[in-house]
Structure formats: structure tokens, C-alpha cells
C-alpha atoms as a PDB file:
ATOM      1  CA  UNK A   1       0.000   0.000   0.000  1.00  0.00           C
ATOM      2  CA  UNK A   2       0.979   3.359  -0.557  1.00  0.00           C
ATOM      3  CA  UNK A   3       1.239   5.807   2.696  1.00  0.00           C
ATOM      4  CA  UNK A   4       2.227   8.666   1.114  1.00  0.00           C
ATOM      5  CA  UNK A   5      -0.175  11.912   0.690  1.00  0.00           C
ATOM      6  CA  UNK A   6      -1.347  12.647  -3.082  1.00  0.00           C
ATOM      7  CA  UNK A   7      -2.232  16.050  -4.734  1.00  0.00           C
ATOM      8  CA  UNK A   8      -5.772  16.177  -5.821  1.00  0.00           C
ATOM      9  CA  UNK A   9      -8.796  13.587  -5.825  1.00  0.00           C
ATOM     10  CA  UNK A  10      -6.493  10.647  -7.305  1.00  0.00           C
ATOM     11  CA  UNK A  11      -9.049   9.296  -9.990  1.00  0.00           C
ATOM     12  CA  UNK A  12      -6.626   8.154 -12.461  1.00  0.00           C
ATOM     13  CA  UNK A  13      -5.141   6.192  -9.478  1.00  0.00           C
ATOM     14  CA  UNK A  14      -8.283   5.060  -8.057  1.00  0.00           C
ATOM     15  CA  UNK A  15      -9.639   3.978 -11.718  1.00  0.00           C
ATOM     16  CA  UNK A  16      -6.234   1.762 -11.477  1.00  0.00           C
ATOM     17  CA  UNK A  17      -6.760   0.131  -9.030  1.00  0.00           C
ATOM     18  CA  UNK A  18     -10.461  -0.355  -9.064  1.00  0.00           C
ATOM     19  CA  UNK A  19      -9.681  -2.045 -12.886  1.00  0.00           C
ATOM     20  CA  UNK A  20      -6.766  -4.311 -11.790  1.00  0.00           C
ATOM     21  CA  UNK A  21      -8.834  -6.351  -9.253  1.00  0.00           C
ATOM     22  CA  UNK A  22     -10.558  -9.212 -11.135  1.00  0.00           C
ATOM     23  CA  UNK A  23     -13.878 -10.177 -10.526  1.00  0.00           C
ATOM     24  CA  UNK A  24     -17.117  -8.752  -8.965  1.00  0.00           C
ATOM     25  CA  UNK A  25     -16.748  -6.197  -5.605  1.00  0.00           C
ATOM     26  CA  UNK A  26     -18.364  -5.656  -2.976  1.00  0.00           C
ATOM     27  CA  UNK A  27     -18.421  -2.681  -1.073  1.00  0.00           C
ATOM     28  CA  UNK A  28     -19.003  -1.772   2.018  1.00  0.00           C
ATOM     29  CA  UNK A  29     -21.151   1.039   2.783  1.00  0.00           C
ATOM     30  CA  UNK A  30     -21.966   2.745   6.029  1.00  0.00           C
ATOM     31  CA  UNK A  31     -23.336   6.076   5.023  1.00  0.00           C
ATOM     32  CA  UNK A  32     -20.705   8.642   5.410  1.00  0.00           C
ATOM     33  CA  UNK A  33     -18.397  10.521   3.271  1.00  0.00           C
ATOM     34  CA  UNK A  34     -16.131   8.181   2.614  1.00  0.00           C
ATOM     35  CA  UNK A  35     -17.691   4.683   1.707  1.00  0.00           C
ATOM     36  CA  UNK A  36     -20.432   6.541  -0.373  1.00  0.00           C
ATOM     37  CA  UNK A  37     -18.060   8.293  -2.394  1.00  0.00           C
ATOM     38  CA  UNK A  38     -15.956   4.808  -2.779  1.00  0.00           C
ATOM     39  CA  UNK A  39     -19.008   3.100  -3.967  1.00  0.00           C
ATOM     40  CA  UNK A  40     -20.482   5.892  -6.358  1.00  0.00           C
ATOM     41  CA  UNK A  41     -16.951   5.998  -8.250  1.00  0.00           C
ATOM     42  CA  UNK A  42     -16.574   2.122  -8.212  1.00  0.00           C
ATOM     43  CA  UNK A  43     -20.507   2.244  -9.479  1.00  0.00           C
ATOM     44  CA  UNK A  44     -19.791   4.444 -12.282  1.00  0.00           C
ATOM     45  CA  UNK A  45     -16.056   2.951 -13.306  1.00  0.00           C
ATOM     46  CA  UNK A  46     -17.749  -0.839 -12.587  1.00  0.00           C
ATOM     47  CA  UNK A  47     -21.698  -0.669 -12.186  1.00  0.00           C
ATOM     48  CA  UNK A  48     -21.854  -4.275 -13.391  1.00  0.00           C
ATOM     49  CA  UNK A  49     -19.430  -5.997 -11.491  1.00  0.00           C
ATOM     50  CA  UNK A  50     -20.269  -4.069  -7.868  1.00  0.00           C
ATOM     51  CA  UNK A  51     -22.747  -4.280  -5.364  1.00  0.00           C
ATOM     52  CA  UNK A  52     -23.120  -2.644  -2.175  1.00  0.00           C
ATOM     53  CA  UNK A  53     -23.822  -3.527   1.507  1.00  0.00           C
ATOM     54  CA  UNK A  54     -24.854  -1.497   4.043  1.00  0.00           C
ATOM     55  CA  UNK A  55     -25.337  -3.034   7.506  1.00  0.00           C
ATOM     56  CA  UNK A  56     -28.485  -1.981   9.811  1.00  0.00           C
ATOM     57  CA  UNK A  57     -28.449  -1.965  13.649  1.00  0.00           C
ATOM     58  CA  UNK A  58     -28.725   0.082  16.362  1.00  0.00           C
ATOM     59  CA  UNK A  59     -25.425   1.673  16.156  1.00  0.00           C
ATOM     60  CA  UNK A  60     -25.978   3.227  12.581  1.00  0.00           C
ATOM     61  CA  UNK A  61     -28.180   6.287  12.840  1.00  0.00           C
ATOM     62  CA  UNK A  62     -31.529   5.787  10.812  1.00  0.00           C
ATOM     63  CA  UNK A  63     -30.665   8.702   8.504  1.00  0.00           C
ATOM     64  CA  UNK A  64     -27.468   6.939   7.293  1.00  0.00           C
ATOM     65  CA  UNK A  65     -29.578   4.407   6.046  1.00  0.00           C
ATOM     66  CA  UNK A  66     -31.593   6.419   4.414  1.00  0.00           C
ATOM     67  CA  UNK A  67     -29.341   8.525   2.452  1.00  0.00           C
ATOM     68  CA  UNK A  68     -27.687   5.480   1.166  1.00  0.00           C
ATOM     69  CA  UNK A  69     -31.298   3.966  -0.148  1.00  0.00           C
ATOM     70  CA  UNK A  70     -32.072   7.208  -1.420  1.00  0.00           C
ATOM     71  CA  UNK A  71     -28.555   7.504  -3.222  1.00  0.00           C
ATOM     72  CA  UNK A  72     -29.323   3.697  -4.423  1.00  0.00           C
ATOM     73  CA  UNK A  73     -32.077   4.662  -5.906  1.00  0.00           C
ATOM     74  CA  UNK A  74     -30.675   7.938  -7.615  1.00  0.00           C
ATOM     75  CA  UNK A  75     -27.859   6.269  -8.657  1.00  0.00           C
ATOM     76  CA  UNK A  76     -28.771   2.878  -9.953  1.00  0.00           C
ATOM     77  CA  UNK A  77     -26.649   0.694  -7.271  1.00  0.00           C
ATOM     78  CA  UNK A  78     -27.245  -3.051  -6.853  1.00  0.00           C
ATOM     79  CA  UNK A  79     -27.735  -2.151  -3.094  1.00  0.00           C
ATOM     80  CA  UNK A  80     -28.163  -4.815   0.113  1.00  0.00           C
ATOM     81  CA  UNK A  81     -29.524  -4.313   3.284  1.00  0.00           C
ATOM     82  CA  UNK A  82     -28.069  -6.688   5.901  1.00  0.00           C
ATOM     83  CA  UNK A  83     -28.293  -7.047   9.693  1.00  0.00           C
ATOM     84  CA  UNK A  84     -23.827  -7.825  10.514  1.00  0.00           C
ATOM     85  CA  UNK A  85     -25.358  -9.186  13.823  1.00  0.00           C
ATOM     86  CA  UNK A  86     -22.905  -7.720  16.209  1.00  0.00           C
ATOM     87  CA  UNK A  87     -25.889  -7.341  18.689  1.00  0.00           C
ATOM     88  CA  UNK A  88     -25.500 -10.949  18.991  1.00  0.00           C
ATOM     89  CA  UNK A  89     -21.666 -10.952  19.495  1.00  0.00           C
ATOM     90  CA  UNK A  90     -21.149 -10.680  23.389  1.00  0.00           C
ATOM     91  CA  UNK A  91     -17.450  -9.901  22.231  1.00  0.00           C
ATOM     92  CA  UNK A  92     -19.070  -6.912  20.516  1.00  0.00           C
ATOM     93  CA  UNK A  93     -21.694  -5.607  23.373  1.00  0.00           C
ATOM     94  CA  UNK A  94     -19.048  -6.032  26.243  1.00  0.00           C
ATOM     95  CA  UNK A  95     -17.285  -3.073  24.471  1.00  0.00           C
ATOM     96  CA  UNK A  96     -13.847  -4.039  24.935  1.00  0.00           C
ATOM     97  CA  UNK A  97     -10.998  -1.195  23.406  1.00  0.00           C
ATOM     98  CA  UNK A  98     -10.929  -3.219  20.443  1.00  0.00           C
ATOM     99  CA  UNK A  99     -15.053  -3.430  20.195  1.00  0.00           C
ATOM    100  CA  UNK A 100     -14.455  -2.109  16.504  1.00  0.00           C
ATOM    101  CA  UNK A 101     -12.432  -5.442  15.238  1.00  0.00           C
ATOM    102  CA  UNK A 102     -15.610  -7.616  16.252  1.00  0.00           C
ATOM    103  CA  UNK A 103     -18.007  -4.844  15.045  1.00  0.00           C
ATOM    104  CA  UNK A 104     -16.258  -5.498  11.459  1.00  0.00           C
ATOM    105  CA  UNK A 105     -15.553  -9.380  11.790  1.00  0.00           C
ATOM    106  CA  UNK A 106     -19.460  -9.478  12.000  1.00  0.00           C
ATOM    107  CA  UNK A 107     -19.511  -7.412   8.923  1.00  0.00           C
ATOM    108  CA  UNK A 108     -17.204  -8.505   6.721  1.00  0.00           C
ATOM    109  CA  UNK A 109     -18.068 -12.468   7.850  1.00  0.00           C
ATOM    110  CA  UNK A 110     -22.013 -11.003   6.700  1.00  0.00           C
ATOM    111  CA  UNK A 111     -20.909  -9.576   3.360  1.00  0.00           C
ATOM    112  CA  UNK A 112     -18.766 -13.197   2.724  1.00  0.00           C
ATOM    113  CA  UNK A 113     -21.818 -15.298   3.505  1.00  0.00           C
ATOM    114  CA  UNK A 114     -23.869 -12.989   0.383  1.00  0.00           C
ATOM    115  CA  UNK A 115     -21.536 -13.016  -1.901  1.00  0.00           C
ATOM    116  CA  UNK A 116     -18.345 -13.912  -3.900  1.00  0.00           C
ATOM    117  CA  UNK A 117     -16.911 -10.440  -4.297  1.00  0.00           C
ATOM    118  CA  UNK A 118     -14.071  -8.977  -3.594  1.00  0.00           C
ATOM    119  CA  UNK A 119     -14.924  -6.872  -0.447  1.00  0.00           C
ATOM    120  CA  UNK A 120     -13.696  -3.116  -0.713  1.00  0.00           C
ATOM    121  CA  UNK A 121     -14.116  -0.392   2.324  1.00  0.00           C
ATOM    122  CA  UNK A 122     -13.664   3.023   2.423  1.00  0.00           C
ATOM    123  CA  UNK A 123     -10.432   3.247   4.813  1.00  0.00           C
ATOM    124  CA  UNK A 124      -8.085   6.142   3.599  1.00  0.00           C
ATOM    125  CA  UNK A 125      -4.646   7.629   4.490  1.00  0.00           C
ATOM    126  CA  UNK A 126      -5.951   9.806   7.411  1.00  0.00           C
ATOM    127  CA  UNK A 127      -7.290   6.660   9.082  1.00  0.00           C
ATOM    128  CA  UNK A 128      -3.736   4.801   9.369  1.00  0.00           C
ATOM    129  CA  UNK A 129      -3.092   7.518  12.044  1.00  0.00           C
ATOM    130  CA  UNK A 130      -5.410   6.323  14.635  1.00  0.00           C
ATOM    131  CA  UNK A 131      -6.283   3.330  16.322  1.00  0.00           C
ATOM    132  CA  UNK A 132      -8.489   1.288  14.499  1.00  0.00           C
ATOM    133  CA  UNK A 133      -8.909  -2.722  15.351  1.00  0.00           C
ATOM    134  CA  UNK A 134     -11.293  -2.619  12.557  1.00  0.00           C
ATOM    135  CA  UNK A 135      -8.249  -2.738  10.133  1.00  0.00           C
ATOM    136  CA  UNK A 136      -6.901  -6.499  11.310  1.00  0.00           C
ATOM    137  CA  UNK A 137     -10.784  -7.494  10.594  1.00  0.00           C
ATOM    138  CA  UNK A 138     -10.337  -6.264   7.330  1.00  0.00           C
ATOM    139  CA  UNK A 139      -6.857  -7.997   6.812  1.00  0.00           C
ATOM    140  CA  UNK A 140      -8.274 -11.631   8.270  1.00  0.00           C
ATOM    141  CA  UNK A 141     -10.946 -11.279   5.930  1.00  0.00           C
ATOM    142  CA  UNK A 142      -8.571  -9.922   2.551  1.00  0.00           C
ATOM    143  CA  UNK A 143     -10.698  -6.699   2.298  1.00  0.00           C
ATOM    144  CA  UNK A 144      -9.136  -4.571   0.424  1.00  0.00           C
ATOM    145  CA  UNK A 145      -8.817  -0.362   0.620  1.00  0.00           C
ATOM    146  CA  UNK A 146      -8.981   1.315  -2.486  1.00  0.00           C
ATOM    147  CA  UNK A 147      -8.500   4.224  -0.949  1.00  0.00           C
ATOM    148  CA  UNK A 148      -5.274   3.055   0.696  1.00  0.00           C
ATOM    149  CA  UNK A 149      -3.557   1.899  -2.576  1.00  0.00           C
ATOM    150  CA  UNK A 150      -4.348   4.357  -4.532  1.00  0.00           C
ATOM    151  CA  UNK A 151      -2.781   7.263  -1.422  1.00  0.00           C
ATOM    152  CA  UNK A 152      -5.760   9.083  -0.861  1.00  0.00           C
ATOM    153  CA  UNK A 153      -6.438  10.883   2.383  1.00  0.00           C
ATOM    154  CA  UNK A 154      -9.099  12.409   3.754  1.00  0.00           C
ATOM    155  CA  UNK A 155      -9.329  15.362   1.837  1.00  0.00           C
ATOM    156  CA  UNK A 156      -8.736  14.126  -1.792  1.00  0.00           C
ATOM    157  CA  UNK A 157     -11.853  11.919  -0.947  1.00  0.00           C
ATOM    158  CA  UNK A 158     -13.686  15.422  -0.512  1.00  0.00           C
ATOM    159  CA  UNK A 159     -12.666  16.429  -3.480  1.00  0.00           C
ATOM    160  CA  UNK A 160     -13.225  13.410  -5.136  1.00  0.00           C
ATOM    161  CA  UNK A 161     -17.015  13.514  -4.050  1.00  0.00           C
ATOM    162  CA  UNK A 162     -17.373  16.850  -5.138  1.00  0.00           C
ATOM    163  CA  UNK A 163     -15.801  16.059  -8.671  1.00  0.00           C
ATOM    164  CA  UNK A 164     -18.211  12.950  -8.410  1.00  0.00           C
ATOM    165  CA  UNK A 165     -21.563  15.609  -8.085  1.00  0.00           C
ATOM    166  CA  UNK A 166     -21.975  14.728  -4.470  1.00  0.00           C
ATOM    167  CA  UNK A 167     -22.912  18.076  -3.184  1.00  0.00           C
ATOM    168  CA  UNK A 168     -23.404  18.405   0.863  1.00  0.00           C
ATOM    169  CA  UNK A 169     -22.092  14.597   1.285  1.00  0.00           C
ATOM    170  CA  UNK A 170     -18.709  15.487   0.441  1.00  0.00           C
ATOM    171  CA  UNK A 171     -19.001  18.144   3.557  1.00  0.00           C
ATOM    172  CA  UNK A 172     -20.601  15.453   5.762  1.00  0.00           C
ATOM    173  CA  UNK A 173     -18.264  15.719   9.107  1.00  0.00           C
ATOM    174  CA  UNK A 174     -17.245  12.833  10.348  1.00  0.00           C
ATOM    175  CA  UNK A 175     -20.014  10.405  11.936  1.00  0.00           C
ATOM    176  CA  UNK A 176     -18.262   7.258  14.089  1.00  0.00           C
ATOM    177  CA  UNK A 177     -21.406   4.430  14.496  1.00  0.00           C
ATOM    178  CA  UNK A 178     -23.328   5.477  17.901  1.00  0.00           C
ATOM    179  CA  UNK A 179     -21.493   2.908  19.898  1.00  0.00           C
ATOM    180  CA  UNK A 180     -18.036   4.950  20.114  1.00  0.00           C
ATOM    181  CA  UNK A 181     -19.517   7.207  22.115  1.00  0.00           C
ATOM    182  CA  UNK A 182     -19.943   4.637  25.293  1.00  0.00           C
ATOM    183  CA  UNK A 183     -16.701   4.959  27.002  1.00  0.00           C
ATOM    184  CA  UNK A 184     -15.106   1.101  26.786  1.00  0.00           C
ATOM    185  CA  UNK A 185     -15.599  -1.384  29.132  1.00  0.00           C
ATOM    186  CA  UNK A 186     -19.537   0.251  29.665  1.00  0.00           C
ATOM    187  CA  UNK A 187     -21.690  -3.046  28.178  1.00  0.00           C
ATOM    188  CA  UNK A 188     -23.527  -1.975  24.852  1.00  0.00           C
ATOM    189  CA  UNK A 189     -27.434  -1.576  24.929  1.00  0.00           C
ATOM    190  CA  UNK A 190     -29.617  -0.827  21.911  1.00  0.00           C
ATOM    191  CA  UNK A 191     -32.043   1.805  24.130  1.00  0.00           C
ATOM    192  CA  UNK A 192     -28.776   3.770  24.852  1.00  0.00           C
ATOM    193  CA  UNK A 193     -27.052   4.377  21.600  1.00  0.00           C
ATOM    194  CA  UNK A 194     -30.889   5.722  20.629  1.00  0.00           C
ATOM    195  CA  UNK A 195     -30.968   8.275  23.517  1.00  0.00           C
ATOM    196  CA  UNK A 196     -27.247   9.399  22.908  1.00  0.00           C
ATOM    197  CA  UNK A 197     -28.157   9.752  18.915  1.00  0.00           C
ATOM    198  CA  UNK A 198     -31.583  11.433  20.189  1.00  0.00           C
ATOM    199  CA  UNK A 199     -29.418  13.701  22.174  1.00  0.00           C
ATOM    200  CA  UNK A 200     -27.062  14.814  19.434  1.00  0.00           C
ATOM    201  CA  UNK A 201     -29.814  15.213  16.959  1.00  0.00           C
ATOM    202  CA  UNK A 202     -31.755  17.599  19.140  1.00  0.00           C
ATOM    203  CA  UNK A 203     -28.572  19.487  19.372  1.00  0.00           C
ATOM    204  CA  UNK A 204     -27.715  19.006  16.277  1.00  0.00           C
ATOM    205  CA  UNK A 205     -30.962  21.181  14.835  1.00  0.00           C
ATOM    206  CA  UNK A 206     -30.337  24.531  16.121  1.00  0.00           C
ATOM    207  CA  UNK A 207     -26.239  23.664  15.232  1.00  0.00           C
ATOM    208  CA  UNK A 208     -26.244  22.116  12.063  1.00  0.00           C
ATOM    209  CA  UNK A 209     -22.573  22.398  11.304  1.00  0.00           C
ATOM    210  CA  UNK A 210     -21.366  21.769  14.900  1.00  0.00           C
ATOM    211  CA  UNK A 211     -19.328  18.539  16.231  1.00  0.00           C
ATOM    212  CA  UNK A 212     -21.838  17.502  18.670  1.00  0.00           C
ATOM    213  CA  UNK A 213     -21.442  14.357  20.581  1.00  0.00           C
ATOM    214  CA  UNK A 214     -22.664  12.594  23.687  1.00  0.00           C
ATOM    215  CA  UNK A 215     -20.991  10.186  25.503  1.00  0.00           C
ATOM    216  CA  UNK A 216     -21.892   8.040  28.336  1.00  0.00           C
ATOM    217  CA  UNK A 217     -19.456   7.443  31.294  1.00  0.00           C
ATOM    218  CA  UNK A 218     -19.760   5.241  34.123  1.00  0.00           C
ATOM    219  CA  UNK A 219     -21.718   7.925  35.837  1.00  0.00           C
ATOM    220  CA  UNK A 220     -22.454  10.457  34.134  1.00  0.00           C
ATOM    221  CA  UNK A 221     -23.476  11.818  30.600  1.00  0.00           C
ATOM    222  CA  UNK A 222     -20.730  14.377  28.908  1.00  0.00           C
ATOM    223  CA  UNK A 223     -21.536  16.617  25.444  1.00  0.00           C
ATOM    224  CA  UNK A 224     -18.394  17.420  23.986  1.00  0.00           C
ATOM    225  CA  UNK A 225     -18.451  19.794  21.272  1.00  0.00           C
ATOM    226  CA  UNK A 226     -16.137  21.910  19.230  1.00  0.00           C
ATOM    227  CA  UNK A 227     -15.045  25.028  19.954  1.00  0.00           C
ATOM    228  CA  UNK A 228     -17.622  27.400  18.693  1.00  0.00           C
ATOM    229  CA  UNK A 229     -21.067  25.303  19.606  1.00  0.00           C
ATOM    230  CA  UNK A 230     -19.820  25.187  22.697  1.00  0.00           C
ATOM    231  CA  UNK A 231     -19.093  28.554  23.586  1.00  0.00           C
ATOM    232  CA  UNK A 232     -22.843  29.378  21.941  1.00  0.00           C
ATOM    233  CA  UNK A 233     -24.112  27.011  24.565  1.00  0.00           C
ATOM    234  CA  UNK A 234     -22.700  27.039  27.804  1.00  0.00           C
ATOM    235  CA  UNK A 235     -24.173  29.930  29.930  1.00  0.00           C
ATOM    236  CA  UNK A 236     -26.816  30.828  27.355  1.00  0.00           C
ATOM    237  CA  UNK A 237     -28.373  27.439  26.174  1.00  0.00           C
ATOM    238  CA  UNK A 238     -27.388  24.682  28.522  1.00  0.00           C
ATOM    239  CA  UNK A 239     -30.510  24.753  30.948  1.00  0.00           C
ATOM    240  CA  UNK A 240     -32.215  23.680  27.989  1.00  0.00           C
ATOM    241  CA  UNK A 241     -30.303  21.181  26.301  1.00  0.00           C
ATOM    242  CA  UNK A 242     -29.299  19.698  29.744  1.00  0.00           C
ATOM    243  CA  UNK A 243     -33.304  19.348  30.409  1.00  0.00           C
ATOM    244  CA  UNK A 244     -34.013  17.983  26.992  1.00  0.00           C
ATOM    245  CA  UNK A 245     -31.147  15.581  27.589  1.00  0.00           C
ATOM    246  CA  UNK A 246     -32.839  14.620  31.258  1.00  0.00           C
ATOM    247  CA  UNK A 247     -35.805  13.756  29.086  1.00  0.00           C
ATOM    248  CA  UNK A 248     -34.014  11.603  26.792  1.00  0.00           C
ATOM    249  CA  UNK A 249     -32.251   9.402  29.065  1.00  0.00           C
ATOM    250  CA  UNK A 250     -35.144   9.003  31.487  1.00  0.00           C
ATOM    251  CA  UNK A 251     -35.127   5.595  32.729  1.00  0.00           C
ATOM    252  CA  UNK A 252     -32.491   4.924  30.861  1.00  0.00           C
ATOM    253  CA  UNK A 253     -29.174   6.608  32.405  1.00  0.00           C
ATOM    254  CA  UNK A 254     -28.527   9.187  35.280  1.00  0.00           C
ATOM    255  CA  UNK A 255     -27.608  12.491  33.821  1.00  0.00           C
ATOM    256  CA  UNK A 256     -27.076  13.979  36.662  1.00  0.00           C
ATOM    257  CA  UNK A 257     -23.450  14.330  36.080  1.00  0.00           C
ATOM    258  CA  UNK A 258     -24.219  15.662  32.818  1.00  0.00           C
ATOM    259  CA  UNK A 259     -21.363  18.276  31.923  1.00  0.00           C
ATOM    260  CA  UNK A 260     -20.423  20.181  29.020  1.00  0.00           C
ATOM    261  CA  UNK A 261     -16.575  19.201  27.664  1.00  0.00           C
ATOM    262  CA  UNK A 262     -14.314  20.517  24.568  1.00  0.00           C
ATOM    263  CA  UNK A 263     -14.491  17.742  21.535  1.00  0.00           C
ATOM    264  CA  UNK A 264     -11.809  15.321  21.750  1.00  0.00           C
ATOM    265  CA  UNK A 265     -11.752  12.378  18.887  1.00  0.00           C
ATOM    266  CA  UNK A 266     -11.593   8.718  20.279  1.00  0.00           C
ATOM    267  CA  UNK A 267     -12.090  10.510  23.836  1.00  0.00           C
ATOM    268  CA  UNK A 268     -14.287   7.235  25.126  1.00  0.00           C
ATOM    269  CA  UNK A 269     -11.240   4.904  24.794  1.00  0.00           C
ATOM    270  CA  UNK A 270     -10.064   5.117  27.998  1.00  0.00           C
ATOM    271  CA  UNK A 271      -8.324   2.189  28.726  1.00  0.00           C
ATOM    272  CA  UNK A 272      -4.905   0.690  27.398  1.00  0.00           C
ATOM    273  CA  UNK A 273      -4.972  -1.181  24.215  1.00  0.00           C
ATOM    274  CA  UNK A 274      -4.960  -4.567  24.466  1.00  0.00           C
END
């Protein structure tokens, strides 16, 4: 793989390496900037040798789904729905540091049962800088990473969705699945990733553009958000969006402890890496 940064979107290098794989592909398609722009441009360099998957449960916001159905339908994809079945993985829902390698296991072992393909994801340059288990999935399972071979960070794949006709998807910020925000070791369940994504989104309306997360501790309930959203909201809004927040977790979590925190990325990993 290359690990070097590229000028520009990289379609001439993408187009290679999308061509040089034999065979039908399968890619892998959770909804944000990245996969969707990997499967439009294989769809259009490819459309009959590529289908797409996008996995359903209830750590994938409802609107993800819905844009890629929608974009399925604009677009002409070959598109299938699957349940990975993670919720059924008590190596997923004990939410160890490395939760995300059994998150994608379940995936990638889901796509393998459907189909033949040669399984792509969206993984680019920007991602080999953090910690993410979900790349030795990938590698036990031979997915490959267009993205990766081709040396395309972060923001070429902007670029390349707004060459692509993408419009607000290529500004889409970035949108972990609803489960990173409960701080590791803190077991998994289905009626708190709703409240925490109920949370966000009620945020989320009269902040559009902000990076708004919530994330649940073992006692208490923190909203971390960037710089400027936060600043609007402590001291003028935060009654509010603490009592809507109350609401939301009723009977669900104490937020009690709720508190208001500067964004930090990956901030529920607490623990040491295995």
C-alpha cells in the first residue's frame, strides 16, 4: 500500500486500481463521506461488477440508512440491506478497546456469507493515524482499501465527491457508528445508543454544522463539542439542552453528572490497548 499523501482527488489512481482487481466487488457502505463516495466511483467505473452492503443496527443512525437507499435509488446501485449481527456478538456488546475489530468481523463475515466479491471499504490515508482494530478485521478477511492503494487521504476523498456531483455529502463531518460514544468497558445496549443519537440530533438542529457528541461514562453523561457550539451554549443554552437531555435518558441513564466538555476524537477509549 501506498502511505504517502497525493495532490488532488487521485481518480486516475483510483480507476487503477479499481480495474486491476478481477472479478465482482463488494463494497461496504456505512453512510458517510467516505464509503459513499468509494461506492459511487466504483458504481460508475464498474456498475456491473459491484454491489453494495450497508449493515443496519442500532449503532448506525436511521438517517445513514436512508441517504444510502435514497442515493441507491438515484444512482442505480445493486444495493443490500443486511443485519452484521454484532448485537449478537457478546465480544461486541461487552465493548472491549478493540469493540471495533468484532463490530467489522461481523460485517465482513455477513458480506462473505452474500456473496463472492471482492470486499472493498472506504479506509483512507488519514485513518492509518489512529487506532483502528477494525483494520486487522479487514486484513483476516482480505478486504481490500482502495482508498489506501491508490494514497488518498481524507481530503482528496472530498474532493473526489465533489468532482463525483456529491454536493453536501462530500461536507458530511465525520459520523463514528453510535457505539463509540460509550466509554469502553460500559456493556452496549440498543435503548442507549438511541438516547445518545436522540441527544445529538436535538442538538444538532439549532447547530447544524457543529461537532456535537454525547458520551456516556460510568456515571455520568458528557456533550463534547467543538469550539464554537460550545461557547454558543454554555451559559446561554445549557438549561435547555441539559433538560431535553434529562428527558431523553429518562429511565435509561442518570444524567445527573451531565457536563459540558471541549471535543476530543476517540475521547471514550479510555483504557490501554490490548
Amino acid at each position: 500500500m501506498q502511505t504517502h499523501q497525493a495532490a488532488g482527488s487521485g481518480q486516475p489512481r483510483l480507476a487503477a486500481v479499481l480495474s486491476n482487481i478481477v472479478g465482482p466487488l463488494a463494497v461496504a457502505v456505512s453512510g458517510g463521506v467516505d464509503s459513499v463516495t468509494l461506492a459511487t466511483f466504483a458504481h460508475r467505473c464498474a456498475a456491473g461488477r459491484v454491489e453494495m452492503f450497508h449493515a443496519i443496527s442500532p449503532a448506525v443512525p436511521e438517517e445513514a440508512t436512508d441517504r444510502i437507499e435514497q442515493l441507491a435509488r438515484d444512482q442505480g446501485w445493486r444495493l443490500r440491506i443486511v443485519s452484521a449481527g454484532e448485537f449478537t456478538d457478546e465480544n461486541y456488546m461487552s465493548n472491549p478497546v478493540d469493540r471495533c475489530f468484532f463490530c467489522k468481523t461481523n460485517l465482513y463475515a455477513c458480506i462473505a456469507r452474500h456473496c463472492d466479491a471482492q470486499i472493498l471499504s472506504g479506509a483512507n490515508l488519514d485513518d492509518l493515524r489512529e487506532y483502528r482494530p477494525g483494520l486487522e478485521a479487514a486484513k483476516r478477511h482480505s478486504v481490500r482499501h482502495p482508498y489506501l492503494e491508490a494514497g488518498i487521504d481524507k481530503g482528496a476523498v472530498r474532493l473526489l465527491a465533489r468532482e463525483l456531483g456529491l454536493g453536501a455529502i462530500s461536507e458530511l463531518p465525520a459520523a463514528p457508528c453510535l457505539s463509540s460514544r460509550v466509554e469502553t468497558g460500559i456493556r452496549i445496549r440498543p435503548e442507549v445508543l438511541k438516547a445518545i443519537h436522540a441527544v445529538e440530533r436535538s442538538i444538532a438542529r439549532d447547530f447544524p454544522t457543529g461537532i456535537i457528541r454525547c458520551r456516556v461514562r460510568a456515571e455520568r453523561v458528557v456533550i463534547e463539542l467543538d469550539p464554537e457550539t460550545l461557547a454558543a451554549i454554555v451559559g446561554k443554552h445549557e438549561d435547555a439542552v441539559r433538560a431535553e437531555a434529562d428527558r431523553i435518558f429518562a429511565g435509561i441513564a442518570s444524567t445527573l453528572e451531565l457536563s459540558f466538555e471541549p471535543y476530543r476524537n476517540g475521547s471514550a477509549f479510555v483504557h490501554s490497548r490490548p
